[in-house]
PDB file of N, CA and C in Angstrom:
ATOM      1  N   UNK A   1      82.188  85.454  84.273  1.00  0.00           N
ATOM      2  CA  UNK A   1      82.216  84.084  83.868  1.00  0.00           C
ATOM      3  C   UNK A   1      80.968  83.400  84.439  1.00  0.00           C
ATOM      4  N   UNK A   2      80.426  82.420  83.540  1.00  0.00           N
ATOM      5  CA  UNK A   2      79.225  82.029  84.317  1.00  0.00           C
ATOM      6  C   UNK A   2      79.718  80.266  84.545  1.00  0.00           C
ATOM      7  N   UNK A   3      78.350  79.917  85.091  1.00  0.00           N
ATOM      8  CA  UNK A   3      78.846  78.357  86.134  1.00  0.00           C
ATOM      9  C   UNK A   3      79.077  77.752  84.365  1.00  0.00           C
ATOM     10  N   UNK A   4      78.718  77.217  83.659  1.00  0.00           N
ATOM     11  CA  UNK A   4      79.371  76.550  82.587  1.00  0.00           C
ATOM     12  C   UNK A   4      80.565  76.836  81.819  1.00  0.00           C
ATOM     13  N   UNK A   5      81.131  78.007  81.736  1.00  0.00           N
ATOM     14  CA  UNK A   5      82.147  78.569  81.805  1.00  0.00           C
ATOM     15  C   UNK A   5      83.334  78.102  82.279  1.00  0.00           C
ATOM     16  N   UNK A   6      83.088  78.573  84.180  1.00  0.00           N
ATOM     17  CA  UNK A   6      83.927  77.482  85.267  1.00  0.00           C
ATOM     18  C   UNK A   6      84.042  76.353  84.497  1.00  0.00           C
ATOM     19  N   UNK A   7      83.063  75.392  84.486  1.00  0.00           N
ATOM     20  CA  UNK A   7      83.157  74.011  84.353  1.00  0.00           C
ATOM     21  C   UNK A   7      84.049  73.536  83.151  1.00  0.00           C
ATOM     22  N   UNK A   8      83.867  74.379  81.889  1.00  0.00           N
ATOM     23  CA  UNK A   8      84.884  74.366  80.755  1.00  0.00           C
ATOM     24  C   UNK A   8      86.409  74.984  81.406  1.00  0.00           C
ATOM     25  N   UNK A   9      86.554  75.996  81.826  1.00  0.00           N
ATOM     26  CA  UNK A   9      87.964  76.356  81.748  1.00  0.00           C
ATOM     27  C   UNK A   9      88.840  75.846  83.016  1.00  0.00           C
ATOM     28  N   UNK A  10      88.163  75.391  84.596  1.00  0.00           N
ATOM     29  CA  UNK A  10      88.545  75.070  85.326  1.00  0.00           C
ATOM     30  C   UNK A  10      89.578  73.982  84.920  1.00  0.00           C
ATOM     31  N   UNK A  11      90.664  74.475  85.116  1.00  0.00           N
ATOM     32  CA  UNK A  11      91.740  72.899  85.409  1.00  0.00           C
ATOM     33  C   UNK A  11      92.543  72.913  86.576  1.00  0.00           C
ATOM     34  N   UNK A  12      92.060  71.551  87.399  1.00  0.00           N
ATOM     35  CA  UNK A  12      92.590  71.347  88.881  1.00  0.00           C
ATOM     36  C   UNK A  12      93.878  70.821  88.610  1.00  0.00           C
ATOM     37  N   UNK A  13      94.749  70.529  87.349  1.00  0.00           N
ATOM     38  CA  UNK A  13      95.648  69.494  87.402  1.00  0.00           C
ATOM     39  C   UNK A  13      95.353  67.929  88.067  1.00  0.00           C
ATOM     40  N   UNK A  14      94.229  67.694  88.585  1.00  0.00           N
ATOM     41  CA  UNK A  14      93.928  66.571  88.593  1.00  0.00           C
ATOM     42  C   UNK A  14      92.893  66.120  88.330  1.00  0.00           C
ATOM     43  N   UNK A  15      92.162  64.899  88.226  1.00  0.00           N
ATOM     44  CA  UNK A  15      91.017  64.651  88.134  1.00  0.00           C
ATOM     45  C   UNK A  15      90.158  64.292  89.737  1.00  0.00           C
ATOM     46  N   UNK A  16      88.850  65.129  89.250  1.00  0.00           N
ATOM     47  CA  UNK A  16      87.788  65.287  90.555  1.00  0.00           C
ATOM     48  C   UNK A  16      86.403  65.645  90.108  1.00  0.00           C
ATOM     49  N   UNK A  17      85.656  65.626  91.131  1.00  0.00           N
ATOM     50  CA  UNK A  17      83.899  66.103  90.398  1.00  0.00           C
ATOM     51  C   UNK A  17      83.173  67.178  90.972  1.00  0.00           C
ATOM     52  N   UNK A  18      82.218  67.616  90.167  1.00  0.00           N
ATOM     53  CA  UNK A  18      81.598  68.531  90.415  1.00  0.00           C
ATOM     54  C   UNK A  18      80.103  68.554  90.956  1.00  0.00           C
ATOM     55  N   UNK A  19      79.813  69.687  91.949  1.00  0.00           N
ATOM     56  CA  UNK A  19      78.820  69.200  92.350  1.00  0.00           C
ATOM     57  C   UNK A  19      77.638  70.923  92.605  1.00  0.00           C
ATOM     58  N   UNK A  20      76.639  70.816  92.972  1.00  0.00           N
ATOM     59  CA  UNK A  20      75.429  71.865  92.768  1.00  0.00           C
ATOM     60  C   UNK A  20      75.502  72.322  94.101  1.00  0.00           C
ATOM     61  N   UNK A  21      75.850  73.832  94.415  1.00  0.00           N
ATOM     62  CA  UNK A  21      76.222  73.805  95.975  1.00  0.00           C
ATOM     63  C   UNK A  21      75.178  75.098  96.175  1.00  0.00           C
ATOM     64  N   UNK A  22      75.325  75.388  97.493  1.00  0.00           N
ATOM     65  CA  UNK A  22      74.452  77.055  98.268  1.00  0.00           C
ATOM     66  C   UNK A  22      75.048  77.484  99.251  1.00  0.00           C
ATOM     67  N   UNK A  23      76.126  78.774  98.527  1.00  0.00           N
ATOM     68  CA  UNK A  23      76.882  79.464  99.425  1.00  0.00           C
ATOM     69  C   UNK A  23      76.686  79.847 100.962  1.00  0.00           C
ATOM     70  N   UNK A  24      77.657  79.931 101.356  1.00  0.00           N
ATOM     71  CA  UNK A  24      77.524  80.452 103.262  1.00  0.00           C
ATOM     72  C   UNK A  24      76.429  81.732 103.138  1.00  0.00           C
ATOM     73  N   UNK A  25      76.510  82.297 102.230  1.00  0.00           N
ATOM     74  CA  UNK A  25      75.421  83.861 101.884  1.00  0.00           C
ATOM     75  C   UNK A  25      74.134  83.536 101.030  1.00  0.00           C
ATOM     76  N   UNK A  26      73.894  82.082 100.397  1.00  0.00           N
ATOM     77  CA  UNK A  26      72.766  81.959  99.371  1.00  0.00           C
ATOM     78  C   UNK A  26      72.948  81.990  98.254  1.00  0.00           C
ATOM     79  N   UNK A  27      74.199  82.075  98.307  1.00  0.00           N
ATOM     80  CA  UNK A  27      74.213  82.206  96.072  1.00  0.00           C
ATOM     81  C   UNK A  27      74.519  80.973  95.267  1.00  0.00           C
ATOM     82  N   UNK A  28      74.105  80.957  94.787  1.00  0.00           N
ATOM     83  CA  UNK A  28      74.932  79.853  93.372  1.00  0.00           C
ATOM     84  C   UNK A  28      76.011  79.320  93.974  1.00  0.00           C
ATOM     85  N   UNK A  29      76.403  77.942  94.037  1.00  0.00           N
ATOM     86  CA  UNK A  29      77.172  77.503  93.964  1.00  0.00           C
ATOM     87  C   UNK A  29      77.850  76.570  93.205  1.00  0.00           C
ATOM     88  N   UNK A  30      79.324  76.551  92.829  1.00  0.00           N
ATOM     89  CA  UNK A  30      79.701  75.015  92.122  1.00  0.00           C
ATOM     90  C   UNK A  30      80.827  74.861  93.172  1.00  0.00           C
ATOM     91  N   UNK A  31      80.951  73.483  93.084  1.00  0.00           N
ATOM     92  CA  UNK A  31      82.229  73.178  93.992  1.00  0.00           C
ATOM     93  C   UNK A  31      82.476  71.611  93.553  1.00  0.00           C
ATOM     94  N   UNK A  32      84.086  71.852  93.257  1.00  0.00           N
ATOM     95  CA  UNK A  32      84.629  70.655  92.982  1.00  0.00           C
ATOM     96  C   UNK A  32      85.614  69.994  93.607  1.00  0.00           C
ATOM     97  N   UNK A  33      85.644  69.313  93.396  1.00  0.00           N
ATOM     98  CA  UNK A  33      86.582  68.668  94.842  1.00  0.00           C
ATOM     99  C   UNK A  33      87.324  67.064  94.307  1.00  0.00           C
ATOM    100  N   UNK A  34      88.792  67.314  94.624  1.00  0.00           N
ATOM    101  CA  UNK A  34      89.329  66.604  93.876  1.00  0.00           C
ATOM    102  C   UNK A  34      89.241  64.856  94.396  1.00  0.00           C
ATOM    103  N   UNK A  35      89.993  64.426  93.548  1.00  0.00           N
ATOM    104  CA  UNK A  35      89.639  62.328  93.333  1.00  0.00           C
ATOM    105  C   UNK A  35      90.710  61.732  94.843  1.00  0.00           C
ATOM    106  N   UNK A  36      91.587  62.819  94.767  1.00  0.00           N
ATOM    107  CA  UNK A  36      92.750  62.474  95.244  1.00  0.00           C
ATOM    108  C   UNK A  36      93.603  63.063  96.333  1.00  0.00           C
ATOM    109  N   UNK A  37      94.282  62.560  97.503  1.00  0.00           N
ATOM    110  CA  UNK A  37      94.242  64.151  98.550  1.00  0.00           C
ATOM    111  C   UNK A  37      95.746  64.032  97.872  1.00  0.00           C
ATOM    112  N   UNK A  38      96.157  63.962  96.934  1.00  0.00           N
ATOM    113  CA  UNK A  38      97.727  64.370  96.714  1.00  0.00           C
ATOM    114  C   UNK A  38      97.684  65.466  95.580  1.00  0.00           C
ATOM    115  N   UNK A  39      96.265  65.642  94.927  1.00  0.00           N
ATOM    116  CA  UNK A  39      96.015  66.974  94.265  1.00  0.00           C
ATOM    117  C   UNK A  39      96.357  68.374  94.596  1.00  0.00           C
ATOM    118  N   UNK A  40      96.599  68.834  93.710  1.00  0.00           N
ATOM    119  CA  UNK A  40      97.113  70.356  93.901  1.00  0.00           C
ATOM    120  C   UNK A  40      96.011  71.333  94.617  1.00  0.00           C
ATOM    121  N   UNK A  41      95.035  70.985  93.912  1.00  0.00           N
ATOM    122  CA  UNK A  41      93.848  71.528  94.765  1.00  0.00           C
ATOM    123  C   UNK A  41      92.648  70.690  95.375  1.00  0.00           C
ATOM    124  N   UNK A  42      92.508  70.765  96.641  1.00  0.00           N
ATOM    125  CA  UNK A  42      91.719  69.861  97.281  1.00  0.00           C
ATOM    126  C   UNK A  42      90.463  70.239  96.724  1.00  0.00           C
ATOM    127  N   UNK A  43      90.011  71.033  96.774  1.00  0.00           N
ATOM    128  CA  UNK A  43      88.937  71.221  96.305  1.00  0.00           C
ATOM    129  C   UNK A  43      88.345  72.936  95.986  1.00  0.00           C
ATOM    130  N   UNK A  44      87.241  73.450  95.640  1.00  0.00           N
ATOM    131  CA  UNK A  44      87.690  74.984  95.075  1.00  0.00           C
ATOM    132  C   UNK A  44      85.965  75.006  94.715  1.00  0.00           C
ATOM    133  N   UNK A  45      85.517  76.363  94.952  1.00  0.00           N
ATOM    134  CA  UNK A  45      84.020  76.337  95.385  1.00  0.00           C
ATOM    135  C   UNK A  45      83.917  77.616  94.531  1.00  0.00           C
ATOM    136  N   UNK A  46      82.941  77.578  93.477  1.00  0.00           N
ATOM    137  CA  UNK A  46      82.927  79.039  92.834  1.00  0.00           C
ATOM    138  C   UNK A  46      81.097  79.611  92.999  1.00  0.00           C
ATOM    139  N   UNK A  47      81.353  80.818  93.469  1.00  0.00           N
ATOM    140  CA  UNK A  47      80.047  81.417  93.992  1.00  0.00           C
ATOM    141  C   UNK A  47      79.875  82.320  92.854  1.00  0.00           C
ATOM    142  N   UNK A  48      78.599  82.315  92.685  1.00  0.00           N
ATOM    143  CA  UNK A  48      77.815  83.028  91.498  1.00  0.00           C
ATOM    144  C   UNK A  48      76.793  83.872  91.981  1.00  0.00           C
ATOM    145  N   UNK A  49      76.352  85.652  91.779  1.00  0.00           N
ATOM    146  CA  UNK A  49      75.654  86.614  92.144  1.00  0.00           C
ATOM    147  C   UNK A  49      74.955  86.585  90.221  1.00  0.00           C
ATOM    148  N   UNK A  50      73.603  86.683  90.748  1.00  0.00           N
ATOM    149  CA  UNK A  50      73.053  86.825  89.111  1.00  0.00           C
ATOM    150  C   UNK A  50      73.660  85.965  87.991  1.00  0.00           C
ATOM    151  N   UNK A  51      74.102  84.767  88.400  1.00  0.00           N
ATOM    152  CA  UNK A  51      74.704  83.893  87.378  1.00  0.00           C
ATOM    153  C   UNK A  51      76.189  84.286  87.084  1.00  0.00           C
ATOM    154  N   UNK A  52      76.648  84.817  87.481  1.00  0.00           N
ATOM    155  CA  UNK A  52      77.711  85.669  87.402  1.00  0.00           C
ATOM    156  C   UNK A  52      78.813  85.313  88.552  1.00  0.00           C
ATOM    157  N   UNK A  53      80.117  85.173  88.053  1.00  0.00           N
ATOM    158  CA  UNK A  53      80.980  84.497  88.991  1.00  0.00           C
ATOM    159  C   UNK A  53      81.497  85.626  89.696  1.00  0.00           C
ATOM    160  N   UNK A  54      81.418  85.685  90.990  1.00  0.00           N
ATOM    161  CA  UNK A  54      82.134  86.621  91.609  1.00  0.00           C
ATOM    162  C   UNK A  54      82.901  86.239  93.159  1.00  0.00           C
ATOM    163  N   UNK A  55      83.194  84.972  93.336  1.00  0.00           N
ATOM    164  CA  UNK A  55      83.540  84.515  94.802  1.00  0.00           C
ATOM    165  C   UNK A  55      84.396  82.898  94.056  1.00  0.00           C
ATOM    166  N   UNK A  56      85.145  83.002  94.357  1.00  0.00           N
ATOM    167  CA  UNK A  56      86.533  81.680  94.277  1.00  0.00           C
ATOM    168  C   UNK A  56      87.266  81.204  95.938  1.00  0.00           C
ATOM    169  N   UNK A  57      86.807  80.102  96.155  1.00  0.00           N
ATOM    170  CA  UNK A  57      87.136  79.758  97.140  1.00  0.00           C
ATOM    171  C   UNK A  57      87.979  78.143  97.389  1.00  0.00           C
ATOM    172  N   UNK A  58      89.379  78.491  97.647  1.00  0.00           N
ATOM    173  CA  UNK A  58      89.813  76.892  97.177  1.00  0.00           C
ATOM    174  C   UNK A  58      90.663  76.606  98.207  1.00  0.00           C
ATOM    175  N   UNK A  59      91.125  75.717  98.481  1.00  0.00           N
ATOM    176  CA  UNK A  59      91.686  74.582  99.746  1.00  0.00           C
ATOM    177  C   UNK A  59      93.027  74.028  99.009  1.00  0.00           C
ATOM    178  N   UNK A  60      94.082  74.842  98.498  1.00  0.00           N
ATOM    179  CA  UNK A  60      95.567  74.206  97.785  1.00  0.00           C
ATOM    180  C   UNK A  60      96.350  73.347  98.513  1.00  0.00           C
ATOM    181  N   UNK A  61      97.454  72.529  98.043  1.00  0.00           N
ATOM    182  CA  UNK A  61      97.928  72.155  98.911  1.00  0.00           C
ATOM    183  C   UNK A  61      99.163  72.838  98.632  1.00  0.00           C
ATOM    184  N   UNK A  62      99.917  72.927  99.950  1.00  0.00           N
ATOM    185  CA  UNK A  62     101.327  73.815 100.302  1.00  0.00           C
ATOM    186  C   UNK A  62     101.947  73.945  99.222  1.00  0.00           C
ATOM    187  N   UNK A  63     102.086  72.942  97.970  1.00  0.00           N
ATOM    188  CA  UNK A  63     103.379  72.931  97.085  1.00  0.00           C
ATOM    189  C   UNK A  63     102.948  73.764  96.052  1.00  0.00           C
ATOM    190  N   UNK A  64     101.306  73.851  96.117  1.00  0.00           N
ATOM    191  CA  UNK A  64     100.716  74.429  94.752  1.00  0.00           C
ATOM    192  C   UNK A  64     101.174  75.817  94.524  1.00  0.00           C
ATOM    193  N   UNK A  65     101.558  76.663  93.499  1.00  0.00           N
ATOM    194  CA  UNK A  65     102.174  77.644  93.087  1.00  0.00           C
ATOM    195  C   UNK A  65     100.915  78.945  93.261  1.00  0.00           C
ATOM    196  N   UNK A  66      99.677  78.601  93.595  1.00  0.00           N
ATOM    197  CA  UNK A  66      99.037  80.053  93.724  1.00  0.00           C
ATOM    198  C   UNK A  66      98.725  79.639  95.358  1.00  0.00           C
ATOM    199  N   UNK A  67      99.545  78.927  96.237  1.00  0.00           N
ATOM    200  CA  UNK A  67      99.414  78.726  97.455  1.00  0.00           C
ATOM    201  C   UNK A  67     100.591  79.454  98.088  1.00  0.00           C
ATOM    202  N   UNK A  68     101.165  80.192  97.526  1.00  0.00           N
ATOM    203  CA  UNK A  68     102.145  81.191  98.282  1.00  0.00           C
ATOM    204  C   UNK A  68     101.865  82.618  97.215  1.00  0.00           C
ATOM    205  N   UNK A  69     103.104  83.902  98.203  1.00  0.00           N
ATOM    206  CA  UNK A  69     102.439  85.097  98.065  1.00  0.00           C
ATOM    207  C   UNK A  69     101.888  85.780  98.689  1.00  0.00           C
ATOM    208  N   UNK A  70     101.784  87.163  98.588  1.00  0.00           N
ATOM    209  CA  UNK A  70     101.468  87.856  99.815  1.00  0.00           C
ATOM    210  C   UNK A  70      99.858  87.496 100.629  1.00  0.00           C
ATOM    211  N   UNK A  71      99.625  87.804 101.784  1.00  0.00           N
ATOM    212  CA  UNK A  71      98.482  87.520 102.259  1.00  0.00           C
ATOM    213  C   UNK A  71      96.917  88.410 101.340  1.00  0.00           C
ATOM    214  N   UNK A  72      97.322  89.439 100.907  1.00  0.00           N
ATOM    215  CA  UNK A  72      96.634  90.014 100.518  1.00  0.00           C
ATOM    216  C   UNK A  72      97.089  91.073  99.556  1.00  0.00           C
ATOM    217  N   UNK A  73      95.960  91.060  98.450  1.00  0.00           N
ATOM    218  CA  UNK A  73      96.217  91.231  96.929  1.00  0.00           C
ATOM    219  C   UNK A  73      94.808  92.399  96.558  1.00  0.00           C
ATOM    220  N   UNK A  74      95.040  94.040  96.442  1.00  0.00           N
ATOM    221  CA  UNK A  74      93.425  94.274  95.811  1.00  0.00           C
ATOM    222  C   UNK A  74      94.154  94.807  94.401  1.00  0.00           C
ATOM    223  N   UNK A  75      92.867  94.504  93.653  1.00  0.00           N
ATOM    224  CA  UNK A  75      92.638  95.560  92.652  1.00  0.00           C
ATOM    225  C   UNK A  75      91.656  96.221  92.746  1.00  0.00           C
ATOM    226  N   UNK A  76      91.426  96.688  91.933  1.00  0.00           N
ATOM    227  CA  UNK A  76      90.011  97.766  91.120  1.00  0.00           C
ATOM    228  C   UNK A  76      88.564  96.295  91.367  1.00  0.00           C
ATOM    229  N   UNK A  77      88.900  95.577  91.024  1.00  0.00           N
ATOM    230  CA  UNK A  77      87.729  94.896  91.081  1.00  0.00           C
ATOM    231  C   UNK A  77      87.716  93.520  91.914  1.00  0.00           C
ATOM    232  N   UNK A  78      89.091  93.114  92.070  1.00  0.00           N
ATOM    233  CA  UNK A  78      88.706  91.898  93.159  1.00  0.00           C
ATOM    234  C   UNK A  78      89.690  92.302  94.765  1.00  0.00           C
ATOM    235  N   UNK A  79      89.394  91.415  95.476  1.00  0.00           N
ATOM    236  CA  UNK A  79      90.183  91.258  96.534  1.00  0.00           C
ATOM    237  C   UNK A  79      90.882  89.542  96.488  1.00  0.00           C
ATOM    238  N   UNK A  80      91.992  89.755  97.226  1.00  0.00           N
ATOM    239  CA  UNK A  80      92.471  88.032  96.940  1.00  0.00           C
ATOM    240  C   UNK A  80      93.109  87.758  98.035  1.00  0.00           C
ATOM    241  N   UNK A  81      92.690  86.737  98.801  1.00  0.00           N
ATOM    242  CA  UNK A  81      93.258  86.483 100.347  1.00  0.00           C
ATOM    243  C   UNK A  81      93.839  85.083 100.712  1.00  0.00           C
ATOM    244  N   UNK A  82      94.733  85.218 100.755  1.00  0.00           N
ATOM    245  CA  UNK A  82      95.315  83.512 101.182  1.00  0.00           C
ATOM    246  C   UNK A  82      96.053  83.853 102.367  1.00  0.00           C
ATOM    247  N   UNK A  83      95.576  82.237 102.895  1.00  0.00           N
ATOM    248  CA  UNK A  83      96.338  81.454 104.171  1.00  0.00           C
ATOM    249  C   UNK A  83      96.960  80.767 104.459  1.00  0.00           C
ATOM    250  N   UNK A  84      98.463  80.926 104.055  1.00  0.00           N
ATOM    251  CA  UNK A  84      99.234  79.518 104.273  1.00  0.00           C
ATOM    252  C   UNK A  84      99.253  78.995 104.995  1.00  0.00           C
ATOM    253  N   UNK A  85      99.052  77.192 104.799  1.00  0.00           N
ATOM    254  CA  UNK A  85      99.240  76.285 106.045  1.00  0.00           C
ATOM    255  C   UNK A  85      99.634  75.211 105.173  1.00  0.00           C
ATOM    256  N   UNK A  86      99.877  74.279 106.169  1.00  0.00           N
ATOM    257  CA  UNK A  86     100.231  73.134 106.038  1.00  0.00           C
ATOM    258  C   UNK A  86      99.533  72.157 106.319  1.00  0.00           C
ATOM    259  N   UNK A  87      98.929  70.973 105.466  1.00  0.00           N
ATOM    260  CA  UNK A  87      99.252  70.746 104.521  1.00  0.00           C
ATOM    261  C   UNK A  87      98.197  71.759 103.160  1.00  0.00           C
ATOM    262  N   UNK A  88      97.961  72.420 103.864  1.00  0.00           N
ATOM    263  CA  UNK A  88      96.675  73.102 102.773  1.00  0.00           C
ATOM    264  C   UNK A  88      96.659  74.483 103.110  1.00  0.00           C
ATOM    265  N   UNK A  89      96.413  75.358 102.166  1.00  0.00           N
ATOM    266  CA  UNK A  89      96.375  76.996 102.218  1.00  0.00           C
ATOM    267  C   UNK A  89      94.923  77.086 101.578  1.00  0.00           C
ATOM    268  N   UNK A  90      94.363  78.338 102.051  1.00  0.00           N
ATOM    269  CA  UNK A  90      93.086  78.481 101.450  1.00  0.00           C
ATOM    270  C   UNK A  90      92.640  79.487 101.172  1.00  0.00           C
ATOM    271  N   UNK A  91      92.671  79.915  99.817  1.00  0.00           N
ATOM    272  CA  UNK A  91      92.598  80.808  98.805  1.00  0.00           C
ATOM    273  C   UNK A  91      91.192  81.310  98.757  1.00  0.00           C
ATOM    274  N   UNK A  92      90.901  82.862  98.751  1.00  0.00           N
ATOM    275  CA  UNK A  92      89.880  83.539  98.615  1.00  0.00           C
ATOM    276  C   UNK A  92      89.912  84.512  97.542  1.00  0.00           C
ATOM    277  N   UNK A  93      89.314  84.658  96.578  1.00  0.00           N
ATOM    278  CA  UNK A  93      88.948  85.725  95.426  1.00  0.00           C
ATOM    279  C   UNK A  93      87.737  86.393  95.575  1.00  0.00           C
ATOM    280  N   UNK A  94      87.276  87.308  95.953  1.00  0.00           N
ATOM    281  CA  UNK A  94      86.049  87.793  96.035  1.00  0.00           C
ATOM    282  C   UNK A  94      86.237  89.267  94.636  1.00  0.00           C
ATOM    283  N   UNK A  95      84.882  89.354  93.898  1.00  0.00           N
ATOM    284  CA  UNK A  95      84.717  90.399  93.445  1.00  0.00           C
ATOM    285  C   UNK A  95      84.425  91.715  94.767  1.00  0.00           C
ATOM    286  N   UNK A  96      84.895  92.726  94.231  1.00  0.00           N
ATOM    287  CA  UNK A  96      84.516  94.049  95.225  1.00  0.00           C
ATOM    288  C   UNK A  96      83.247  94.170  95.005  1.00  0.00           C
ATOM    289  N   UNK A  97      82.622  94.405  93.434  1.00  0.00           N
ATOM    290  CA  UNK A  97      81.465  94.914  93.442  1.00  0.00           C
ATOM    291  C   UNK A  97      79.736  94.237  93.884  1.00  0.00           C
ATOM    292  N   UNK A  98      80.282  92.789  94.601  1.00  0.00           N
ATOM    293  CA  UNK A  98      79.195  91.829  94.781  1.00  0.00           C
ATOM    294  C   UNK A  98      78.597  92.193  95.899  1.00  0.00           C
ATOM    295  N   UNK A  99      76.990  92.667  95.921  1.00  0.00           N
ATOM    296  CA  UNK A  99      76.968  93.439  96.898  1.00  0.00           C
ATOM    297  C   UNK A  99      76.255  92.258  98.425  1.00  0.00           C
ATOM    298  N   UNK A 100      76.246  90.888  97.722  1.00  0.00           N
ATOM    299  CA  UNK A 100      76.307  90.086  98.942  1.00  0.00           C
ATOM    300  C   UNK A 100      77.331  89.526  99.376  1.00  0.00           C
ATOM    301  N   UNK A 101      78.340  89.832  99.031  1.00  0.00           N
ATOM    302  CA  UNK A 101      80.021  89.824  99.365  1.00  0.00           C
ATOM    303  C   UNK A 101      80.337  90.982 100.206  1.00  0.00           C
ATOM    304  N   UNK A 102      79.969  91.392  99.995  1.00  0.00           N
ATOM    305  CA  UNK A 102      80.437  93.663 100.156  1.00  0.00           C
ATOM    306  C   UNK A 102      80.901  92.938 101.969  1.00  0.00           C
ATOM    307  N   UNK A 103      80.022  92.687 102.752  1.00  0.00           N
ATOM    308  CA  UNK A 103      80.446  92.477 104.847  1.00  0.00           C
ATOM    309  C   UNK A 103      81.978  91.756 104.113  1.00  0.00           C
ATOM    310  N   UNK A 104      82.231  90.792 103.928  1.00  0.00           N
ATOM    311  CA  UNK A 104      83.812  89.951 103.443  1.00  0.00           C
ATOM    312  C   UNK A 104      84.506  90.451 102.960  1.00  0.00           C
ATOM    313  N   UNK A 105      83.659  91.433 101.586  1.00  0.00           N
ATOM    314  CA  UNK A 105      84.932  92.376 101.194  1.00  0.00           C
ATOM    315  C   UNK A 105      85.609  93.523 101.845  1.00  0.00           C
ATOM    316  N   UNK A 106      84.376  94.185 102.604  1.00  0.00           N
ATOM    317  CA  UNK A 106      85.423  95.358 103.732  1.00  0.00           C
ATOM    318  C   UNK A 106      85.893  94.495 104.856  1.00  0.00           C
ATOM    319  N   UNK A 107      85.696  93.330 105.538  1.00  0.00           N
ATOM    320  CA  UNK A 107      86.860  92.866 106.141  1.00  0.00           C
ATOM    321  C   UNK A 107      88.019  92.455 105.400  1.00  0.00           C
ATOM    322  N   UNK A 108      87.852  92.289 104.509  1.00  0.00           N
ATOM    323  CA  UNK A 108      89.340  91.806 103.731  1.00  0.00           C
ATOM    324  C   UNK A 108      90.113  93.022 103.299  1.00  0.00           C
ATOM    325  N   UNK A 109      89.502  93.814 103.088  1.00  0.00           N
ATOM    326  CA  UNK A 109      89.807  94.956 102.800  1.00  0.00           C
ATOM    327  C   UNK A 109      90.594  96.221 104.033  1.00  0.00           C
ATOM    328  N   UNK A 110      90.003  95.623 104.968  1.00  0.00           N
ATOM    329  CA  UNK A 110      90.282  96.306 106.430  1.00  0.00           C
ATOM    330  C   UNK A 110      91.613  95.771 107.178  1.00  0.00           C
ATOM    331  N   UNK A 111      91.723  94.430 106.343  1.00  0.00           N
ATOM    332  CA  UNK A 111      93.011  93.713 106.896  1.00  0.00           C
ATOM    333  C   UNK A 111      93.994  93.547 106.434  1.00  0.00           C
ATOM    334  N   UNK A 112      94.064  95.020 105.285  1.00  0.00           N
ATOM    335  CA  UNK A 112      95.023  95.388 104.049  1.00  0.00           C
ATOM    336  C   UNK A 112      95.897  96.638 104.720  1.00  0.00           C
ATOM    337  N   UNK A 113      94.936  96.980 105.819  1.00  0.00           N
ATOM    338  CA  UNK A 113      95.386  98.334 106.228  1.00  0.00           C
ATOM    339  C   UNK A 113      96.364  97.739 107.471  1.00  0.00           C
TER     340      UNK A 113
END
């Protein structure tokens, strides 16, 4: 998925804005961040390798429905890590194959075992 993509299919359930960001690693960033702190998602940061979406990073709040569930989720191609808290859990999607992800993905990966 690329950053215009995000921007079309993203729905926070609430209204919020978007803004031009530069990941903790250097990549592409979008990050949106909601109008309202009673939103489902506070805010949610999508990292891009080669234009290419491969890192989802979002701040839910407790009630939101992809804010529970096990701590950790792999497939074949992503890893998926959440932290429940209160009032906010914070959701990680990383692609496996991003190879400026790869240090995050074998810790996430290491904390499966």
């Amino acid at each position: 998925m690329t950053a215009p993509e995000v921007r079309q299919r993203f729905a926070a359930g609430a209204p919020g804005h978007w803004a031009a960001s530069t990941s903790s690693v250097g990549e592409e960033a979008l990050v949106w961040t909601a109008e309202s702190a009673a939103a489902p998602v506070a805010t949610a940061a999508f990292e891009f390798h080669d234009r290419i979406l491969v890192a989802v990073r979002a701040a839910l709040a407790a009630s939101a429905p992809e804010a529970s569930g096990p701590p950790r989720v792999v497939t074949p191609v992503t890893v998926r890590a959440l932290a429940p808290g209160d009032p906010a859990s914070s959701l990680t999607i990383l692609a496996r194959d991003c190879p400026t992800h790869a240090p995050e993905v074998a810790r996430l990966l290491a904390a499966t075992n």
